[in-house]
Each structure stands twice: as C-alpha cells, then as structure tokens.
Protein backbone atom coordinates (compact mmCIF):
# COMPACT_ATOMS: atom_id res chain seq x y z
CA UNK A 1 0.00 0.00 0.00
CA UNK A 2 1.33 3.26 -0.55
CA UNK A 3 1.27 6.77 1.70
CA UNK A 4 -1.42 8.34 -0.04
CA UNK A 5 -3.74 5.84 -0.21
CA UNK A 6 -3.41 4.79 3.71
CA UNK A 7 -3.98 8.64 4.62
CA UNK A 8 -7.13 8.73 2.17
CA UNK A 9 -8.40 5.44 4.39
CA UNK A 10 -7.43 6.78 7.63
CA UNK A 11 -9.03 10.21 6.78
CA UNK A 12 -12.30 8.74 4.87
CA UNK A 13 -12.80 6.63 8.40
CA UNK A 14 -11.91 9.42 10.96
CA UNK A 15 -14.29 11.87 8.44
CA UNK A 16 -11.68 14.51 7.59
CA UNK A 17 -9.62 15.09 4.43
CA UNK A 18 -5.94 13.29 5.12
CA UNK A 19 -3.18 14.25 2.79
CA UNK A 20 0.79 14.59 2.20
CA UNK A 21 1.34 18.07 2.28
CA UNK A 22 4.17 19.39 -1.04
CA UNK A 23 6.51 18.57 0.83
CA UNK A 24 5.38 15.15 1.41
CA UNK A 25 4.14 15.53 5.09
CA UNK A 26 1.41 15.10 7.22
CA UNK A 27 0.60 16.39 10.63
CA UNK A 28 -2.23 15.06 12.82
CA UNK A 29 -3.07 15.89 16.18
CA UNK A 30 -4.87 12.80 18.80
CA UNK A 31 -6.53 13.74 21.67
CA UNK A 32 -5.68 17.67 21.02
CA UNK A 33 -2.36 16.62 22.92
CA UNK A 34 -0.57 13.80 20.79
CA UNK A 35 1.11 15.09 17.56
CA UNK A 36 2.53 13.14 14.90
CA UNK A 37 4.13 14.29 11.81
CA UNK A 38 3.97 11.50 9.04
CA UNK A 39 6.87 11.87 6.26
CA UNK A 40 7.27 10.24 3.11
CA UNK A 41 10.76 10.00 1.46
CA UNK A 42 11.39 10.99 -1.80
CA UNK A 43 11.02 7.70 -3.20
CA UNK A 44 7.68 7.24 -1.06
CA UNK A 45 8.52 3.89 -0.13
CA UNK A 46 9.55 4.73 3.29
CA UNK A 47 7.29 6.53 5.43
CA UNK A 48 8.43 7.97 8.91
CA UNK A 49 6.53 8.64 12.08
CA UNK A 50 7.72 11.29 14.17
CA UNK A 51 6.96 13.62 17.28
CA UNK A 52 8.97 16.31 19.58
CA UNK A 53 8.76 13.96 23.20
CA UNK A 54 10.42 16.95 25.28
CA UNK A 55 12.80 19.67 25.24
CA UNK A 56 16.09 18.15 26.20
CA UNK A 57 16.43 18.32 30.16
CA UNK A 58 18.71 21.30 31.47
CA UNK A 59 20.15 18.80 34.22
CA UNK A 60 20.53 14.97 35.03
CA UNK A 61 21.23 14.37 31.36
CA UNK A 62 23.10 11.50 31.02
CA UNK A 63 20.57 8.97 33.92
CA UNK A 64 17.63 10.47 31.56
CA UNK A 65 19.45 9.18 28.35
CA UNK A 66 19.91 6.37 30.43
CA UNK A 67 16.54 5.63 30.88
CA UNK A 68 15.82 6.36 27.14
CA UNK A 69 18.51 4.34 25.32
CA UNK A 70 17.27 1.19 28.07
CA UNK A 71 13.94 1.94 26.20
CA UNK A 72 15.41 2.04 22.96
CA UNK A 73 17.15 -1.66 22.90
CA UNK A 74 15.11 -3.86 20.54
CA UNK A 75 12.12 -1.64 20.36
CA UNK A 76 11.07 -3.43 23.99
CA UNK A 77 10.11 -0.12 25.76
CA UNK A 78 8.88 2.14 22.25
CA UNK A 79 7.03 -0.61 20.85
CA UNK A 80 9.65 -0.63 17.95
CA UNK A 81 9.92 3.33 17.35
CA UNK A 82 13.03 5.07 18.76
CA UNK A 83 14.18 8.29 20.41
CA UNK A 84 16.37 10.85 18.67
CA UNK A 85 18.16 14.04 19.77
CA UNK A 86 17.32 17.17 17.54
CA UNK A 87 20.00 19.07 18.93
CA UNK A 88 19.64 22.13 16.66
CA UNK A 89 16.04 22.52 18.15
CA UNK A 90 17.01 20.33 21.77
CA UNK A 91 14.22 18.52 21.54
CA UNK A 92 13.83 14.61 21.92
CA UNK A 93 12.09 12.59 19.14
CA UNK A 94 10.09 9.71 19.38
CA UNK A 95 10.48 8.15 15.80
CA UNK A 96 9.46 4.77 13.99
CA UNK A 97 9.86 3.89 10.09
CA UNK A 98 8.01 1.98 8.10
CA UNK A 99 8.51 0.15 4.67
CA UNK A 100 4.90 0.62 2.86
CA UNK A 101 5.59 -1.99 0.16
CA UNK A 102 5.26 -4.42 3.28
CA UNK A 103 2.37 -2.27 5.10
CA UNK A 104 -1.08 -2.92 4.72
CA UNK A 105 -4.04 -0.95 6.06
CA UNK A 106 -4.70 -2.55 9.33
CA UNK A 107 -1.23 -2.55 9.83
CA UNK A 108 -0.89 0.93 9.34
CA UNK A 109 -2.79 1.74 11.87
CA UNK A 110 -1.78 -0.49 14.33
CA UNK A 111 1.29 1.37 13.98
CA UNK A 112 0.32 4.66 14.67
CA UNK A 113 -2.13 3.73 17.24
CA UNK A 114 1.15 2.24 18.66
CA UNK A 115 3.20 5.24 18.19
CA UNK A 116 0.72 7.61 19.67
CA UNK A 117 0.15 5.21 22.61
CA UNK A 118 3.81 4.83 23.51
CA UNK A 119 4.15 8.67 23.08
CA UNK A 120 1.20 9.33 25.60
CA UNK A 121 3.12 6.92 28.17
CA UNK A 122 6.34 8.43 27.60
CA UNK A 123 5.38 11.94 28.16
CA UNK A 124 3.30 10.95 31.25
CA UNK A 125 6.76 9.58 32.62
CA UNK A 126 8.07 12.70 31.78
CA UNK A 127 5.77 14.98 33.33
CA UNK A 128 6.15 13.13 36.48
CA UNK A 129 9.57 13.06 37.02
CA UNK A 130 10.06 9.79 36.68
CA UNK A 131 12.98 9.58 34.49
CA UNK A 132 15.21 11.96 36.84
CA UNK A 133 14.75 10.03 39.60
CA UNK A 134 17.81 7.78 40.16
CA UNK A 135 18.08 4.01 38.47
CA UNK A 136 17.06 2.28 41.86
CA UNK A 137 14.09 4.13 42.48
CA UNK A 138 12.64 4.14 39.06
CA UNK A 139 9.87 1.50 38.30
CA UNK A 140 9.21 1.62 34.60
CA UNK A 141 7.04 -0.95 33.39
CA UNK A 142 8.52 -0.79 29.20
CA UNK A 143 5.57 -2.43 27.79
CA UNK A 144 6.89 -5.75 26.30
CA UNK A 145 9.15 -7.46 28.44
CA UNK A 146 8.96 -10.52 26.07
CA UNK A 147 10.37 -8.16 23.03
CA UNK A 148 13.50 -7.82 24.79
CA UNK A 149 13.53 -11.19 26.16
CA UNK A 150 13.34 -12.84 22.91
CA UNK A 151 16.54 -11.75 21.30
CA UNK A 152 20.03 -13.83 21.71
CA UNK A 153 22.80 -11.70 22.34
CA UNK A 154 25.98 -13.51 21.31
C-alpha cells in the first residue's frame, strides 16, 4: 500500500480530508495533545513517524538518556519506534519507520495507534519526574518485556 492511499483510508474513516502536504508531510493531532508528523521519502517507499517527546532536560542528562537508550534496545520499551536528539532545536524525538511496500491498512494503523500510545506513556513519565529520579528508584514498566527477552545476544 502506498502513503497516499493509507492517509485517504485513515481520513475517509476518521471523516476529515488526510493528505501529504508538497513537501510530502502530514501532521495530525490525537486527543488535542498527541502530535505526529507522518513523512514520506522521496522515493515514497519509506514513510516515517515522528513527534517532539520533550525539550532536552537542562540537568541529570546522562541517567535520563539512560533511561531512554534502556527503552530504545530492541524496540522493547517504544514498541519498535526510537528516540532521537534534535540538537539544533534540543528537543527529543520519538520516531518509527516503516517500509509501505510491506504495510497494509490494518497494519498501518496499528502502527500509529502504537506510536501515539507509547508517546502518551512516555510523556506521562516525563511529566512526572520519573525519568530523573535515580536508576534504583525508578519502576518503569517498558511495555513488552517478552520483546526484549526474545533476542540472543551472542
């Protein structure tokens, strides 16, 4: 399936008029709180999903990397997005790729429903603190335990 044609479903079923911008992007906005720009390559055979998590902390840096890069190993805490440093704007970026030659509809949107999830739980840890509190106290459930549990590291 291609870009275009997944935005014209998604925006035919939500009732409003979904399309790549010129510059072959898309910006939609869940819950008046969750937004996620959707940006097609050149090529249009790679589509990415991305969204500003937080400014980048003033303080306490490198334990709030910490917790982020923990997140990041096999997908297990993103649900197979990734965070990014924008350091021009010092912002972090929640950001997942997908291939649309091997995307259907449905899966589509189980992606970004996905995304958008795992960016609502990652900002609610971040409004609360909880990733500048230290290692031992932190109690961050990452969502699929059996992801990173299922690789072999040799």
């Amino acid at each position: 399936m291609n870009i275009r044609d997944a935005l014209a479903e998604l925006g035919q079923q939500m009732g409003l008029p979904i399309t790549l911008n010129e510059q072959g992007v898309c910006r939609l906005v869940f819950d008046q709180r969750f937004t996620v720009d959707i940006e097609a390559s050149a090529d249009r055979d790679t589509v990415h999903l991305y969204s500003v998590l937080c400014p980048i902390p003033p303080e306490d840096r490198e334990s709030f990397y910490e917790r982020l890069l923990e997140a990041n190993l096999f997908g297990g805490g993103t649900g197979g997005a990734w965070f990014a440093v924008d350091a021009l704007h010092n912002e972090v970026l929640l950001n997942r790729a997908l291939t649309m030659a091997n995307t259907d509809y449905q899966d589509f949107v189980g992606i970004l429903e996905s995304f958008v999830n795992h960016l609502e739980s990652w900002e609610g840890k971040i409004d609360s603190g909880e990733l500048n509190r230290p290692a031992e106290a932190m109690t961050v459930d990452f969502g699929a335990p059996s992801v990173t549990g299922s690789f072999i590291r040799a």
